[in-house]
Protein backbone atom coordinates (compact mmCIF):
# COMPACT_ATOMS: atom_id res chain seq x y z
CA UNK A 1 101.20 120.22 120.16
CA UNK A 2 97.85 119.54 120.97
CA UNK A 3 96.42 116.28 121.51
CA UNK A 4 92.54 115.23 122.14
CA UNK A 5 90.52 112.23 121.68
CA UNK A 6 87.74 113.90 120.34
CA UNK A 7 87.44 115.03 116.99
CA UNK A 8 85.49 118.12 117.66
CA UNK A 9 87.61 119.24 119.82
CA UNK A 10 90.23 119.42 117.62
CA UNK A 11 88.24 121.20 114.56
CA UNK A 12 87.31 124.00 117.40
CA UNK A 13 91.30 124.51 118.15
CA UNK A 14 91.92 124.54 114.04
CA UNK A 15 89.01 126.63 113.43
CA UNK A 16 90.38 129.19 116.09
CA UNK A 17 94.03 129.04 115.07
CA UNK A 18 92.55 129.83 111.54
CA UNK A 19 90.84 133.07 112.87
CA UNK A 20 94.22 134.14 114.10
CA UNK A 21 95.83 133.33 111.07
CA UNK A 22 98.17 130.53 113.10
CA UNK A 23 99.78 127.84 110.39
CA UNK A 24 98.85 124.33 112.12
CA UNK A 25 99.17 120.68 110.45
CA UNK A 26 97.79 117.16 111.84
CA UNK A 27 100.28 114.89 112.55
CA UNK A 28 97.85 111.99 113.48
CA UNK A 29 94.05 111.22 114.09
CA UNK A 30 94.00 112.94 117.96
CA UNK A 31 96.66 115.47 117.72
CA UNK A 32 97.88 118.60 115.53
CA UNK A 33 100.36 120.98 116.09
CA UNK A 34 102.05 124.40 115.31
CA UNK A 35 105.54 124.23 114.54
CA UNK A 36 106.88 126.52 112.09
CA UNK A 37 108.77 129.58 113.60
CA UNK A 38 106.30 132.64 112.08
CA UNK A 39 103.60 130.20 113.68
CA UNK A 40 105.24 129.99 117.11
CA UNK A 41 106.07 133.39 117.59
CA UNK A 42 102.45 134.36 116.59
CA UNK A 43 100.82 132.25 118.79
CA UNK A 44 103.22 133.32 121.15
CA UNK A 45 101.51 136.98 120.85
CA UNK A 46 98.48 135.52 121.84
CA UNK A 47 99.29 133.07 124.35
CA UNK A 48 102.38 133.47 126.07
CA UNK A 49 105.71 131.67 125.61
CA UNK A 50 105.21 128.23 126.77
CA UNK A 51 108.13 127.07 129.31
């Protein structure tokens, strides 16, 4: 999950999770997140595990 008050913000996180080919969804107006399991462990390659 990601959550931010501004809009921008949150197109720059989707536009960069697009690049990497990372599935993410909107779940409301300040906040989006990646939760499938292909998703996870992909952004896991990039990022880390988070703990």
């Amino acid at each position: 999950m990601f959550k931010n008050e501004s809009r921008d913000i949150l197109a720059l996180r989707g536009e960069a999770l697009d690049l990497l080919g990372v599935a993410w969804r909107y779940n409301n107006r300040n906040e989006l997140s990646v939760a499938r399991r292909a998703a996870v462990e992909l952004l896991d390659l990039y990022v880390g595990p988070k703990h």
